[in-house]
C-alpha atoms as a PDB file:
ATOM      1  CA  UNK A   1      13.521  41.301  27.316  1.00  0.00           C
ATOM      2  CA  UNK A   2      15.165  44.301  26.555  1.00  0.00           C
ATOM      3  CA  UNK A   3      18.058  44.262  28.652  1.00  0.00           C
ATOM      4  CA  UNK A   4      18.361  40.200  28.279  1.00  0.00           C
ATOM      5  CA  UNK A   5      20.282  38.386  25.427  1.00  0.00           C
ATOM      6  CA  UNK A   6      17.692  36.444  23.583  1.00  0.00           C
ATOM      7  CA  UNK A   7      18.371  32.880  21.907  1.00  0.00           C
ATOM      8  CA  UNK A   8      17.948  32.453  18.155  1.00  0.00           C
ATOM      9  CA  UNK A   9      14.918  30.180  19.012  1.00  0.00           C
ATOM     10  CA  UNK A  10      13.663  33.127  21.116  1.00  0.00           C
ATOM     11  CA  UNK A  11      14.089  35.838  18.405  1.00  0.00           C
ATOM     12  CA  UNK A  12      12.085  33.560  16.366  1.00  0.00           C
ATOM     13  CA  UNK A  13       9.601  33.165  18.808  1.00  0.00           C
ATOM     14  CA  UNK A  14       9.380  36.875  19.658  1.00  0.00           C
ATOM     15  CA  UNK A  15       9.002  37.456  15.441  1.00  0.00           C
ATOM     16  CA  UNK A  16       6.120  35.030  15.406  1.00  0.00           C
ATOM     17  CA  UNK A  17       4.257  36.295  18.416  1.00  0.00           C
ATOM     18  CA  UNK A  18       4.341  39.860  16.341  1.00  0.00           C
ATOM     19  CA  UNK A  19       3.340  38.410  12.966  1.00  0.00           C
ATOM     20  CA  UNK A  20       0.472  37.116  15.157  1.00  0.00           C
ATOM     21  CA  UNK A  21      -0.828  40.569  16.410  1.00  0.00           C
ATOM     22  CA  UNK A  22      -0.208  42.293  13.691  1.00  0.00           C
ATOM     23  CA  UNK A  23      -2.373  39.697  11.332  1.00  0.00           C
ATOM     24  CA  UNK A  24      -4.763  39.775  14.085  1.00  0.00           C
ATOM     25  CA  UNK A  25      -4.927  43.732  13.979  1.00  0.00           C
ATOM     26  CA  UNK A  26      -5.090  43.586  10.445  1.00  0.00           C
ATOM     27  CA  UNK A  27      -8.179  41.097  10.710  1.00  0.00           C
ATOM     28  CA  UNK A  28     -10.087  43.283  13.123  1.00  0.00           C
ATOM     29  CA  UNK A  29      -9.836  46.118  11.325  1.00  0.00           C
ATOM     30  CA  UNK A  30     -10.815  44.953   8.402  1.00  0.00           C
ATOM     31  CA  UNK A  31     -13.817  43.919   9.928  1.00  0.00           C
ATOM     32  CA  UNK A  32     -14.579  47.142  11.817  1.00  0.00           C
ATOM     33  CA  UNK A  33     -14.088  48.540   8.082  1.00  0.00           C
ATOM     34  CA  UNK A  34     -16.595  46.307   6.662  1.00  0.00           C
ATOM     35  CA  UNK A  35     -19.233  46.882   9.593  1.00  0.00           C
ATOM     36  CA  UNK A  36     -18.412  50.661   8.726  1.00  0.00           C
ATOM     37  CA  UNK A  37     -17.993  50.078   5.088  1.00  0.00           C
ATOM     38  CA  UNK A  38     -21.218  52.437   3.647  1.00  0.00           C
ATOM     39  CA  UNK A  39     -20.905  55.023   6.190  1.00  0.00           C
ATOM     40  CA  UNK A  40     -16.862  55.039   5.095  1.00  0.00           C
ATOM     41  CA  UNK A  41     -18.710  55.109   1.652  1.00  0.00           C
ATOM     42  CA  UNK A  42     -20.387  58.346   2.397  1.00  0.00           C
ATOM     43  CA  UNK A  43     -17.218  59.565   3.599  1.00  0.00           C
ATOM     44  CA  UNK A  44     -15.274  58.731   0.158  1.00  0.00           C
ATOM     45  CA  UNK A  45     -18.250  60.437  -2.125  1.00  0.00           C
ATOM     46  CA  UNK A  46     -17.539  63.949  -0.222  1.00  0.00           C
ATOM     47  CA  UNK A  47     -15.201  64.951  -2.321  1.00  0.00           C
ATOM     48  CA  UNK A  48     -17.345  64.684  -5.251  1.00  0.00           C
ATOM     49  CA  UNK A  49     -19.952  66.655  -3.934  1.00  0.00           C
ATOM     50  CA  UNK A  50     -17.817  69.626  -2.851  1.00  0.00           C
ATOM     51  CA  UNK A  51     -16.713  69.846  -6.057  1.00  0.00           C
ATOM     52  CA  UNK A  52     -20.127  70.304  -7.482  1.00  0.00           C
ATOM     53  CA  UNK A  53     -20.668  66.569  -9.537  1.00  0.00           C
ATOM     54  CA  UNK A  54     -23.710  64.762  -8.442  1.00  0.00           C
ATOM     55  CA  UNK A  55     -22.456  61.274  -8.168  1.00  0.00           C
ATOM     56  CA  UNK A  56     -24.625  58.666  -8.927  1.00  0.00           C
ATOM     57  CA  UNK A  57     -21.902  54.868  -8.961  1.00  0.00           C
ATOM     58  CA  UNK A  58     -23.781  51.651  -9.936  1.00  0.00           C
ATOM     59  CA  UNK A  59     -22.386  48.003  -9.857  1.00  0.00           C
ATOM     60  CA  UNK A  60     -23.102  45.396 -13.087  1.00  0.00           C
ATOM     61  CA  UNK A  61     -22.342  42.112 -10.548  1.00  0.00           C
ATOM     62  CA  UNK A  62     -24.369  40.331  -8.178  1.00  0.00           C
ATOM     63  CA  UNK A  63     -20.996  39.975  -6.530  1.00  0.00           C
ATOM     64  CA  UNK A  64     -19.656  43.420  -6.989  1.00  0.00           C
ATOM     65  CA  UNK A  65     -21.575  45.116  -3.870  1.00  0.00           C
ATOM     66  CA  UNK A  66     -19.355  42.515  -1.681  1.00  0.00           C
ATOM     67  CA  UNK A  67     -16.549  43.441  -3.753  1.00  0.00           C
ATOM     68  CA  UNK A  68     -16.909  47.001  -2.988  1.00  0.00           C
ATOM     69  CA  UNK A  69     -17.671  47.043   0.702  1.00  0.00           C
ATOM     70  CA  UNK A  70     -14.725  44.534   1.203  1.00  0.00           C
ATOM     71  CA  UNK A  71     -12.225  47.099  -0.828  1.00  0.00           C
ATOM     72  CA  UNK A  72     -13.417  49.481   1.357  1.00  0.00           C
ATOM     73  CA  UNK A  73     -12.646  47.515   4.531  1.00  0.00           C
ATOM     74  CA  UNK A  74      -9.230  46.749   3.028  1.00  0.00           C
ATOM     75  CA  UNK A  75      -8.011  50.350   2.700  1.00  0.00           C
ATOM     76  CA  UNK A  76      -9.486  51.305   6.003  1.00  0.00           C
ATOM     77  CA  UNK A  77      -7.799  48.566   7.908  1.00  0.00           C
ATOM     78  CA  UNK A  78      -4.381  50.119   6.466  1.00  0.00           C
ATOM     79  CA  UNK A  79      -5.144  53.308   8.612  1.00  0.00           C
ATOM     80  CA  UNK A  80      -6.746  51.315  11.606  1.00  0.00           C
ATOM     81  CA  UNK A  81      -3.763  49.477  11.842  1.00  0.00           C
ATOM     82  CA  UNK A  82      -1.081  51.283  10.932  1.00  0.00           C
ATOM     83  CA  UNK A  83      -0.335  52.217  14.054  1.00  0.00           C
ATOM     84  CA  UNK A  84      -0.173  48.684  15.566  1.00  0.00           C
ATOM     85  CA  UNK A  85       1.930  47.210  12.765  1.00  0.00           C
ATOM     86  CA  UNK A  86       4.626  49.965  12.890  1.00  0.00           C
ATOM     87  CA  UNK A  87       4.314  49.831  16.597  1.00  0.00           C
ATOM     88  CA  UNK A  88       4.919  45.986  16.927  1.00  0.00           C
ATOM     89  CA  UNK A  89       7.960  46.097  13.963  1.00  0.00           C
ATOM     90  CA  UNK A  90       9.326  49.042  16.145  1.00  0.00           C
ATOM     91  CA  UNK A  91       9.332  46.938  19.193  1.00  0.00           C
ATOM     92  CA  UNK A  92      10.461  43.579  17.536  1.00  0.00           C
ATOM     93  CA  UNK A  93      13.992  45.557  17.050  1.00  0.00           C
ATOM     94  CA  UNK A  94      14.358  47.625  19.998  1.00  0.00           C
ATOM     95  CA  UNK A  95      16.143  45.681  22.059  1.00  0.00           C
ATOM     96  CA  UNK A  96      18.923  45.552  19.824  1.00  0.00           C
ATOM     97  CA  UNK A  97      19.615  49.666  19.890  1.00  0.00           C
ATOM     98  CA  UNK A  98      20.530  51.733  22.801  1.00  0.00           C
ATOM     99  CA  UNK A  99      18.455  53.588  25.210  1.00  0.00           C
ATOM    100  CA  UNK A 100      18.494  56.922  23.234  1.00  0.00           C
ATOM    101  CA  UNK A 101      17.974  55.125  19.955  1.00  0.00           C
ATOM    102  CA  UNK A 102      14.814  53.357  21.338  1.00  0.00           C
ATOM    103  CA  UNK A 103      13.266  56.557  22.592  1.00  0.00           C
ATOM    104  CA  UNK A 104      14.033  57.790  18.896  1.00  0.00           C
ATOM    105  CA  UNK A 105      12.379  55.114  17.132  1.00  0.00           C
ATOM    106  CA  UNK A 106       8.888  55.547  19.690  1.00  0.00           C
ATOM    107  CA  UNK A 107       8.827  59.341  18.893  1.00  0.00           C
ATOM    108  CA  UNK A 108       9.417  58.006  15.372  1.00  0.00           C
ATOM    109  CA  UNK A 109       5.808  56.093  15.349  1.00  0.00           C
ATOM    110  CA  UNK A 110       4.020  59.095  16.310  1.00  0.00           C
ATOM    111  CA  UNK A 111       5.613  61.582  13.536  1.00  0.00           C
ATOM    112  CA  UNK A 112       5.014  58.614  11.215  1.00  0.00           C
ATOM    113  CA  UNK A 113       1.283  58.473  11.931  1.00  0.00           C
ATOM    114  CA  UNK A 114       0.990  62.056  12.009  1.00  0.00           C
ATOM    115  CA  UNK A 115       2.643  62.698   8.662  1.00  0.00           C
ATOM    116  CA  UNK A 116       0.363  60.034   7.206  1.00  0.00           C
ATOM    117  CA  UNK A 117      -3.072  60.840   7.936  1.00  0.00           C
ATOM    118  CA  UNK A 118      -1.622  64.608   7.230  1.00  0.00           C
ATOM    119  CA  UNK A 119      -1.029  63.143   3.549  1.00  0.00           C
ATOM    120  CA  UNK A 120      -4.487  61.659   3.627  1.00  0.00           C
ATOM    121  CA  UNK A 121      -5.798  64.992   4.899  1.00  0.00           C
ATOM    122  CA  UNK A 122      -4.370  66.867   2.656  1.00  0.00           C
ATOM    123  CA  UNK A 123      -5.841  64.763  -0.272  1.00  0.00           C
ATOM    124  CA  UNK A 124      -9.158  64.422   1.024  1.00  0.00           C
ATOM    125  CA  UNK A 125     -10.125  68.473   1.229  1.00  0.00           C
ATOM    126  CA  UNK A 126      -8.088  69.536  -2.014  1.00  0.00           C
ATOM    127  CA  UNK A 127      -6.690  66.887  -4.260  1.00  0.00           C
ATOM    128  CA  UNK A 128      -9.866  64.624  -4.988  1.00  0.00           C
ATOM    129  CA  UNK A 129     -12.243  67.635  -5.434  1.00  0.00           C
ATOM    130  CA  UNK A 130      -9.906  69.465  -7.855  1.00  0.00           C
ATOM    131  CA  UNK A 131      -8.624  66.027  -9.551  1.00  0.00           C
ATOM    132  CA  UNK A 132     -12.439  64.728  -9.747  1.00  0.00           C
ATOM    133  CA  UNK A 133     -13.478  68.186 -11.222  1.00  0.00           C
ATOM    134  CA  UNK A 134     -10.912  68.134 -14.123  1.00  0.00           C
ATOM    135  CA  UNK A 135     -11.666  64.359 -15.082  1.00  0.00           C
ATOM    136  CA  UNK A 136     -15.126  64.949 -15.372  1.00  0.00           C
ATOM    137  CA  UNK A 137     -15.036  68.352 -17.437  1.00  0.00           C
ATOM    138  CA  UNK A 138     -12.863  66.339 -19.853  1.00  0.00           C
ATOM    139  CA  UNK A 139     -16.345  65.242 -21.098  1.00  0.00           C
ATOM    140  CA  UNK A 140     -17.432  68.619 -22.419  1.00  0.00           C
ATOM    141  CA  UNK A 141     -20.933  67.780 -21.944  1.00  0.00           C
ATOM    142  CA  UNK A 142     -20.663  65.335 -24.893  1.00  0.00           C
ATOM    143  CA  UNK A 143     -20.914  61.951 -23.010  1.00  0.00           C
ATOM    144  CA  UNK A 144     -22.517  60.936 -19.771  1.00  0.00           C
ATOM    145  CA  UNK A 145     -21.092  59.018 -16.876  1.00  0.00           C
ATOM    146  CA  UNK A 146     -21.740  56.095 -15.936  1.00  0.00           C
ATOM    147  CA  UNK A 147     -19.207  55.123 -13.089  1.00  0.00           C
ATOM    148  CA  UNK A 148     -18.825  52.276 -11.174  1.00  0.00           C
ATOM    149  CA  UNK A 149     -18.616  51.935  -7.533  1.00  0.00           C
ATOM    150  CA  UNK A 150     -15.862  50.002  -7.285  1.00  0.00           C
ATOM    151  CA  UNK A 151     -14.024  51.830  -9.682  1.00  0.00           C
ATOM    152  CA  UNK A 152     -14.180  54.834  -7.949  1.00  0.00           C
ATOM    153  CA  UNK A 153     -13.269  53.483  -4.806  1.00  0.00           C
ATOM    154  CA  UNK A 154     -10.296  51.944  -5.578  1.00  0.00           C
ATOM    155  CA  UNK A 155      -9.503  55.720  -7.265  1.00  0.00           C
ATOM    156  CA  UNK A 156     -10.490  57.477  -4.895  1.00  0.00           C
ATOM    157  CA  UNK A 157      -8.638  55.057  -1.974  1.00  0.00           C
ATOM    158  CA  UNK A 158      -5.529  54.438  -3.611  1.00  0.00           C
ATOM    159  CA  UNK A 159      -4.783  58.242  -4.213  1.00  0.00           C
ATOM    160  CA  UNK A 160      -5.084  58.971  -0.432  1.00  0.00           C
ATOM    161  CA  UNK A 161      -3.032  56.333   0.619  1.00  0.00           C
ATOM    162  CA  UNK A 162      -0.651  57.102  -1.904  1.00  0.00           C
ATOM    163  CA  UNK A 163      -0.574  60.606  -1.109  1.00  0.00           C
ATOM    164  CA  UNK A 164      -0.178  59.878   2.768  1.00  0.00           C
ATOM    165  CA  UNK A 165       2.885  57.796   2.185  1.00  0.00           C
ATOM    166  CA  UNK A 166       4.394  60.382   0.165  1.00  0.00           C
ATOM    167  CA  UNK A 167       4.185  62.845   3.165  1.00  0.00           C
ATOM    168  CA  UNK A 168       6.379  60.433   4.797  1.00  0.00           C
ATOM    169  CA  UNK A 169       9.422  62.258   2.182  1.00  0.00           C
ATOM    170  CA  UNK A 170      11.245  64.269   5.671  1.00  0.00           C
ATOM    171  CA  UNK A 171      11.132  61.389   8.131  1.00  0.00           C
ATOM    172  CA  UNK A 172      12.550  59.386   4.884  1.00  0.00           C
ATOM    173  CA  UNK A 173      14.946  62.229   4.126  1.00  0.00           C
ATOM    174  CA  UNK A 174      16.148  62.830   7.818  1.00  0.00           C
ATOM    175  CA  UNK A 175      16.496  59.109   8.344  1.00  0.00           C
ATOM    176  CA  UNK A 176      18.995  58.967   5.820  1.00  0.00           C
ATOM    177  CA  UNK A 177      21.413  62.450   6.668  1.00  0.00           C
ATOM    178  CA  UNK A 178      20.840  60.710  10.696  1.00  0.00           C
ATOM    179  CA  UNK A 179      22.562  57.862   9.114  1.00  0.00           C
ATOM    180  CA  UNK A 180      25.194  59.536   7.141  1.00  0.00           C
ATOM    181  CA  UNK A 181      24.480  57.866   4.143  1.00  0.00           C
ATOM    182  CA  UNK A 182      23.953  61.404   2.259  1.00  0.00           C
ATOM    183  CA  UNK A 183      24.592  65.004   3.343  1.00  0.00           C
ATOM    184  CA  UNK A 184      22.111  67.312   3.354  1.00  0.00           C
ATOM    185  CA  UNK A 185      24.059  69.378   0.820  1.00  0.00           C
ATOM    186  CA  UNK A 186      24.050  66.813  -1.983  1.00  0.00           C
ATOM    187  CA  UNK A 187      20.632  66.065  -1.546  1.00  0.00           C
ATOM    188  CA  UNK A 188      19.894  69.734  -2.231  1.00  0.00           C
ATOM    189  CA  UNK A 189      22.488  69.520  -4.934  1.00  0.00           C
ATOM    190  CA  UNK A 190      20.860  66.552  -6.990  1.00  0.00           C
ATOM    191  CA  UNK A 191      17.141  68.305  -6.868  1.00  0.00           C
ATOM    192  CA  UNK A 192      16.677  67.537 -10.205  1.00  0.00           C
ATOM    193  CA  UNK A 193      17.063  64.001  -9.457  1.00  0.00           C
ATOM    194  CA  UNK A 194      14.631  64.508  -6.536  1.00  0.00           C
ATOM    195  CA  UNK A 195      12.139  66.482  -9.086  1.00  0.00           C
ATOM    196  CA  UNK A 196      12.238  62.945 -11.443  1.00  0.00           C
ATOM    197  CA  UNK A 197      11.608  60.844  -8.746  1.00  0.00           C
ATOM    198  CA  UNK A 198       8.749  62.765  -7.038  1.00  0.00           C
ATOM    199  CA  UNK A 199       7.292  62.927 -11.057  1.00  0.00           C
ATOM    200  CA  UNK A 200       7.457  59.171 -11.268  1.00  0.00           C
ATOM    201  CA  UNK A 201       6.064  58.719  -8.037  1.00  0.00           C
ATOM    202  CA  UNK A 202       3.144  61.205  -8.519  1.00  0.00           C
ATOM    203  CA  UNK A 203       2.518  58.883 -11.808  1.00  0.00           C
ATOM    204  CA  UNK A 204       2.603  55.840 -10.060  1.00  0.00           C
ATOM    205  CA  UNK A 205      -0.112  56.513  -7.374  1.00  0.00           C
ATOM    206  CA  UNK A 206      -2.250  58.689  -9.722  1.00  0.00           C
ATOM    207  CA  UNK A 207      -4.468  56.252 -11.233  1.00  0.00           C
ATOM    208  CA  UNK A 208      -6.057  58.319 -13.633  1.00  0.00           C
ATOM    209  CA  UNK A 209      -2.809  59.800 -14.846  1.00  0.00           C
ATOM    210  CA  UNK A 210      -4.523  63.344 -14.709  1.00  0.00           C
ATOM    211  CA  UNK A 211      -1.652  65.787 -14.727  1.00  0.00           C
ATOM    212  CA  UNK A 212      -3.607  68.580 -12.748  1.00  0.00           C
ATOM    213  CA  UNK A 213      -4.024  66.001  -9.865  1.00  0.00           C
ATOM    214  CA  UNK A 214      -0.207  64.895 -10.347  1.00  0.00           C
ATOM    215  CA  UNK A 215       1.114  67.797  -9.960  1.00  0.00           C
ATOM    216  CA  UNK A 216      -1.564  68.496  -6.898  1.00  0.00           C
ATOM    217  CA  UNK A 217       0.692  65.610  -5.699  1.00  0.00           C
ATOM    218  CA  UNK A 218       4.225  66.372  -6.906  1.00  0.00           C
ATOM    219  CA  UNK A 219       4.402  69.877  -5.662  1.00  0.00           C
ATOM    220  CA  UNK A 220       3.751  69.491  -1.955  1.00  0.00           C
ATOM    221  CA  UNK A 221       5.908  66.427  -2.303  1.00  0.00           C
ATOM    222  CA  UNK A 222       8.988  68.444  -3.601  1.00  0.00           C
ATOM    223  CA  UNK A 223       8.382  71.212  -1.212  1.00  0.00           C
ATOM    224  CA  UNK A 224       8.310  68.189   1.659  1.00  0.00           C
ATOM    225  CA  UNK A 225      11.734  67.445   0.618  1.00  0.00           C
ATOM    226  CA  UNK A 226      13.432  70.596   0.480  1.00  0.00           C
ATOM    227  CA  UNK A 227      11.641  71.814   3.848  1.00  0.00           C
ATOM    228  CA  UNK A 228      13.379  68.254   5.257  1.00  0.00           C
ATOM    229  CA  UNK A 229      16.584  68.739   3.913  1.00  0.00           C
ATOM    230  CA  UNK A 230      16.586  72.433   5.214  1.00  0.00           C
ATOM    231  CA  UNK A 231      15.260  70.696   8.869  1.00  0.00           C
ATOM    232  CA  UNK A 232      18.519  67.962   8.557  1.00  0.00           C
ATOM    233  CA  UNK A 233      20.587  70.903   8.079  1.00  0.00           C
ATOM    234  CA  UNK A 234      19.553  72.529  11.282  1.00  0.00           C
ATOM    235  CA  UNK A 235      19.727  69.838  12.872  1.00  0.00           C
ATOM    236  CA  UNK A 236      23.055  68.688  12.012  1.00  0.00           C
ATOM    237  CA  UNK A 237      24.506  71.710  13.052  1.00  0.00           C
ATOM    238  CA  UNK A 238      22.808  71.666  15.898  1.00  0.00           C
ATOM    239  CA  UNK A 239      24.321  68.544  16.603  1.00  0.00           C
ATOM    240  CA  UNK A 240      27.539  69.581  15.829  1.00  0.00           C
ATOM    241  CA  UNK A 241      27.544  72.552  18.260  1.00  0.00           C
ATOM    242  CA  UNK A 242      26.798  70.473  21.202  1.00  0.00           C
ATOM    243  CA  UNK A 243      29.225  67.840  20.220  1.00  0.00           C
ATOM    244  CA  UNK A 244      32.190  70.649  19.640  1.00  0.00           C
ATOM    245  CA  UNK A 245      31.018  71.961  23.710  1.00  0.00           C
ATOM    246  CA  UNK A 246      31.252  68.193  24.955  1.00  0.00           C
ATOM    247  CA  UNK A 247      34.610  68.236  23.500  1.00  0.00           C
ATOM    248  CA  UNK A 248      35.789  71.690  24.779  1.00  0.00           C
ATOM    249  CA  UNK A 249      34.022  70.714  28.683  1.00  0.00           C
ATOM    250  CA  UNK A 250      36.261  67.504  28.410  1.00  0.00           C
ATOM    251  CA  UNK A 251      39.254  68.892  27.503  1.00  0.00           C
ATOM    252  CA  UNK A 252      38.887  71.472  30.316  1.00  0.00           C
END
């Protein structure tokens, strides 16, 4: 339907038929993540263990062993399907750009993924083992955990997704120079605007408030967004050469 005018009824049609797959992604994901819940368990006590604290979580609910495997499910059905979702709202608009722009948007979904489980990546190996480290000394041997599972899961989860989205900062950055709403020179001018948003963001996803593991976060994020804003740059000149040679060949 690309190339084909579509109805208003038909757009709405097309909209629902995503919604549908995208729910239905979301479903089976979530229950691939709750077959796979205590081995994704496992996987989420790692960091703990590299960084020397023997974790022991316990529950107080009959309930809360559900609870936990089903949080569990729910933050691994994000990255399951992730790649679906943003697939399906990619394709849902398509057919309203041009040939070049659709191509765009495609390569778009794989830098997107990419960037995202870098994030994750990225939090996993040094993040939660440093951030987890800290919290704990705080005790100074003077009281003794007792931590809940679903506590730390929700921790523990909500800082890597949090962290993954903010490695999304140059495909967020480049979007907007591509567009011309900003220039990559006033972005680099208004970096201290850009240092008090990545510090409020850091805050927001950093549950614990720790300031070792915000600034675990903030720092990569900054240097994210300068590295982009130094890619735009490129690019845009780039850009500009070929346009300024289309220009000469045509006037020839």
């Amino acid at each position: 339907m690309a190339d084909q005018k579509m109805s208003f009824i038909e757009h709405l049609e097309e909209l629902r038929r995503r919604i549908i797959v995208m729910f239905l992604s979301l479903v089976v994901a979530i229950g691939v993540g709750y077959i796979f819940s205590w081995n994704i368990f496992g996987f989420l006590k790692e960091p703990a263990a590299k960084a020397d604290i023997p974790l022991n979580l316990y529950y107080q609910t009959v309930l809360e062993p559900f609870m936990v495997r089903f949080k569990i499910a729910m933050y691994a059905a994000i990255v399951l399907a992730l790649p679906v979702i943003i697939y399906e709202i990619i394709a849902f608009i398509a057919p309203a750009l041009r040939k070049r722009e659709r191509r765009f948007m495609f390569y778009a979904l794989f830098f997107i993924i990419l960037f995202f489980l870098t994030g994750v990546a990225f939090c996993y190996i040094y993040i939660l083992p440093v951030g987890i480290r800290w919290l704990i000394d705080q005790s100074g041997g003077q009281i003794t955990p007792v931590l809940m599972a679903n506590q730390y899961v929700g921790f523990v989860a909500l800082l890597m997704v949090g962290v993954g989205l903010s490695f999304e900062t140059p495909l967020v950055v480049w979007l907007v120079v591509r567009l011309g709403i900003v220039t990559p020179q006033r972005l680099h001018k208004n970096w201290r605007i850009a240092v008090i948003i990545v510090l409020a963001f850091a805050a927001l996803i950093t549950p614990d408030w720790n300031p070792i593991t915000m600034l675990l976060v903030a720092v990569p994020m900054f240097m994210l967004y300068e590295g982009s804003i130094l890619f735009a740059m490129v690019g845009m000149r780039g850009a500009r050469k070929r346009r300024e040679a289309l220009e000469a060949e045509l006037e020839e």
